[in-house]
C-alpha atoms as a PDB file:
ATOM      1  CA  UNK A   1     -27.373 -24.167 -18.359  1.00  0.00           C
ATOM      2  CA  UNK A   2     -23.954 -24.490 -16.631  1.00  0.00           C
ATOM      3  CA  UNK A   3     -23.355 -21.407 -13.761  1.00  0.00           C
ATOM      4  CA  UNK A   4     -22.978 -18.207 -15.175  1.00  0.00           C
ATOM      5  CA  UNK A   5     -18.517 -17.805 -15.460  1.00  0.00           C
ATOM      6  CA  UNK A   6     -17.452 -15.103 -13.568  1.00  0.00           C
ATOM      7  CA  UNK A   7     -16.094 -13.210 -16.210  1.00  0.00           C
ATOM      8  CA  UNK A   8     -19.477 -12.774 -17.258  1.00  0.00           C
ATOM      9  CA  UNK A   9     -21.145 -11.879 -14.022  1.00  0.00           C
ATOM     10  CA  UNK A  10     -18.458  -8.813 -13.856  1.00  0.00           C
ATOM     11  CA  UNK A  11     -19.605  -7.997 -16.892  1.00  0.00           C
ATOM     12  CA  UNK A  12     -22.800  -8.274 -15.907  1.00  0.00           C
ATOM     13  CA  UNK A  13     -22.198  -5.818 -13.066  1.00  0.00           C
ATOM     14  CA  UNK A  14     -20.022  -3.393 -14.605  1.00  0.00           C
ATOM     15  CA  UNK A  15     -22.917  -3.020 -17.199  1.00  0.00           C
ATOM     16  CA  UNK A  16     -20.827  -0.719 -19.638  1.00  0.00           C
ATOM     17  CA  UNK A  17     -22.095  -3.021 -22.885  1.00  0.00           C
ATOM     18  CA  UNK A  18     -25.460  -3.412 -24.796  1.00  0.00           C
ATOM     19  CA  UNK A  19     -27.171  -6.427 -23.382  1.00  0.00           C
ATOM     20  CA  UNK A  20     -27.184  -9.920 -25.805  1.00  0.00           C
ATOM     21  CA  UNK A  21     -28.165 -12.668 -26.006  1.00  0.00           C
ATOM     22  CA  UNK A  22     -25.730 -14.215 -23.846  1.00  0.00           C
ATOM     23  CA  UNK A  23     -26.796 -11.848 -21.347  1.00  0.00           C
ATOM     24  CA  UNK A  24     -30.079 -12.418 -21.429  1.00  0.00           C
ATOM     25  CA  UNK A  25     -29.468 -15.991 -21.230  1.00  0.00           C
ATOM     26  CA  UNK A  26     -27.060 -15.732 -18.264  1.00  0.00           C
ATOM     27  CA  UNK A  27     -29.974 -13.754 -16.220  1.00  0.00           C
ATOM     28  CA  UNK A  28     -32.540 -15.895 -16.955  1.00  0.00           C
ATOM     29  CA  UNK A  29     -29.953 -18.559 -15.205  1.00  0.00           C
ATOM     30  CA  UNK A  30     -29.794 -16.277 -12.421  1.00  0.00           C
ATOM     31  CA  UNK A  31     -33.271 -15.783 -12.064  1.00  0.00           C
ATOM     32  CA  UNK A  32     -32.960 -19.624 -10.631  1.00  0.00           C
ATOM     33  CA  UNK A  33     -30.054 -19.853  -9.534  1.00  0.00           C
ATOM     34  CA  UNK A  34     -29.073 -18.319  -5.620  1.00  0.00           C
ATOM     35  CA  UNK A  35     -25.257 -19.113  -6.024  1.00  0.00           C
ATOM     36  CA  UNK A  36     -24.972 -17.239  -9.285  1.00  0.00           C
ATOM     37  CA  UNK A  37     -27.918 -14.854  -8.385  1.00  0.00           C
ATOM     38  CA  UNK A  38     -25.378 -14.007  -5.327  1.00  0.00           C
ATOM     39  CA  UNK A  39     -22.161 -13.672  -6.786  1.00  0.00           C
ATOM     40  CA  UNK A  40     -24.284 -11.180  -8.922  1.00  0.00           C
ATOM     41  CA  UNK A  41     -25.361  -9.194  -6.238  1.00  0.00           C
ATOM     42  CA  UNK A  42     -21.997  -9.100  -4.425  1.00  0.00           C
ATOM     43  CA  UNK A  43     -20.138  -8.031  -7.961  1.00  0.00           C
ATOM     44  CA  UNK A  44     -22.640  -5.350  -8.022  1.00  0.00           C
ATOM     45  CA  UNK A  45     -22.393  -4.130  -4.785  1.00  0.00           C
ATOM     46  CA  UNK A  46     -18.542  -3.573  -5.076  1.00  0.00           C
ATOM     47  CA  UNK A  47     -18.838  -2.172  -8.849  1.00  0.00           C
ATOM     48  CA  UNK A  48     -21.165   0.515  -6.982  1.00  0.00           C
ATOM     49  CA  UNK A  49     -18.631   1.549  -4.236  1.00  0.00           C
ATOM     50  CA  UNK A  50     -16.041   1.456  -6.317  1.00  0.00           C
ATOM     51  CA  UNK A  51     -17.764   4.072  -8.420  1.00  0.00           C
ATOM     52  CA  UNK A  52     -19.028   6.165  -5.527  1.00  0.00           C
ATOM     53  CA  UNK A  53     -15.102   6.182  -4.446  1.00  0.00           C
ATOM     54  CA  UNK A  54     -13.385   9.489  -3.764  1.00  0.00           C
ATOM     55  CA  UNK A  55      -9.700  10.705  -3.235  1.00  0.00           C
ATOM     56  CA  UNK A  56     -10.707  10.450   0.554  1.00  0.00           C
ATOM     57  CA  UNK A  57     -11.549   6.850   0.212  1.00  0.00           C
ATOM     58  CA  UNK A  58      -7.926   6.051  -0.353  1.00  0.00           C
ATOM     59  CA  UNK A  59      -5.296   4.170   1.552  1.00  0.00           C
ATOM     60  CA  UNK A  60      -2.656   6.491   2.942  1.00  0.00           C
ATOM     61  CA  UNK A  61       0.717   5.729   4.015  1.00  0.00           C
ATOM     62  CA  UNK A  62       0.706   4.513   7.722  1.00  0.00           C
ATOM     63  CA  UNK A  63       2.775   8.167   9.815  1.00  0.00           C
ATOM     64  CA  UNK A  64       6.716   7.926  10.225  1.00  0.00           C
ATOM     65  CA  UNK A  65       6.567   6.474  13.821  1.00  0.00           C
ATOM     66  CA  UNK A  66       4.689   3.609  12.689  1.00  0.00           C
ATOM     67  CA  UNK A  67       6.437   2.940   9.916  1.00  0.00           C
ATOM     68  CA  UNK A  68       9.733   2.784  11.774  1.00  0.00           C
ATOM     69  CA  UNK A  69       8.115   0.879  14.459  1.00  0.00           C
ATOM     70  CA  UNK A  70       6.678  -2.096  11.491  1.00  0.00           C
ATOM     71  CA  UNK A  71      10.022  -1.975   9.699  1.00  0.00           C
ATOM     72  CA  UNK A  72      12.150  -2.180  13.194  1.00  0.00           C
ATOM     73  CA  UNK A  73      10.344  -5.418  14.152  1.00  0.00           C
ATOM     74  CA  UNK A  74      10.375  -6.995  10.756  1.00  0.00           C
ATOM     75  CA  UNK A  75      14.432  -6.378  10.862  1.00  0.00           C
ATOM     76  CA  UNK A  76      14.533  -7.736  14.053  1.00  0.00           C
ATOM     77  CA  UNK A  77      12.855 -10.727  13.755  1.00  0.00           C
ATOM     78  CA  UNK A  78      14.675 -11.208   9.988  1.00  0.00           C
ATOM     79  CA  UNK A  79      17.769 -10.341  11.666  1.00  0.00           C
ATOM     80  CA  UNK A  80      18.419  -8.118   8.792  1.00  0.00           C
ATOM     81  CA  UNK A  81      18.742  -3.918   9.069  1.00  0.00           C
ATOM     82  CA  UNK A  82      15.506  -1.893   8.482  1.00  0.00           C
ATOM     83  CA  UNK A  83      14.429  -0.808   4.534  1.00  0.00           C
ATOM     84  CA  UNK A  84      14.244   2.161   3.156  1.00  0.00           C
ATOM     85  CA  UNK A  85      10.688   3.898   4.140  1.00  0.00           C
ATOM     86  CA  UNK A  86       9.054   3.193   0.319  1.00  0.00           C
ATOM     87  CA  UNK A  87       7.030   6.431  -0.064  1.00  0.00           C
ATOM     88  CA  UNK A  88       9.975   9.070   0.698  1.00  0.00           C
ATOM     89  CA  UNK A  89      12.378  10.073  -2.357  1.00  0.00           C
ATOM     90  CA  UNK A  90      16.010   9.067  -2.044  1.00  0.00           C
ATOM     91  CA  UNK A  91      18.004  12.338  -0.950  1.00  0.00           C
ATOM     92  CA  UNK A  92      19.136  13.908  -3.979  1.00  0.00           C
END
């Protein structure tokens, strides 16, 4: 059998379907095979984390000074004026 695609191995990972054939097929390949057998086993890995996620977990926006500093630098080197910070509303 050909390596397992990785389309499947997400699937396999995710496990949200009722195992077939395939499935059972594409383990048994895995069983014997270290590159698939690891792509596995890092697929699962980040399906777990991503589940265990919370609100906490989540990027932020870097604070104001930073931001300017970043965009300041950027315009600078570009030699065009600074953007418009992206997370703040337009003044209404």
């Amino acid at each position: 059998m050909a390596h397992v695609e990785s389309a499947h191995l997400v699937e396999l990972a995710l496990r949200n379907a009722t195992p077939t054939d395939a499935d059972a097929e594409a383990l048994r390949h895995i069983d014997d095979c270290a590159r698939c057998g690891d792509e596995l086993a890092m697929l699962t890995r980040l399906v777990t984390a991503a589940r265990a996620a919370e609100t906490v977990d989540l990027p932020t926006p870097p604070p104001e000074h930073i931001w300017l500093r970043i965009t300041r630098e950027v315009s600078r080197e570009r030699g065009t004026p600074p953007p418009h910070h992206p997370w703040h509303d337009e003044p209404g």
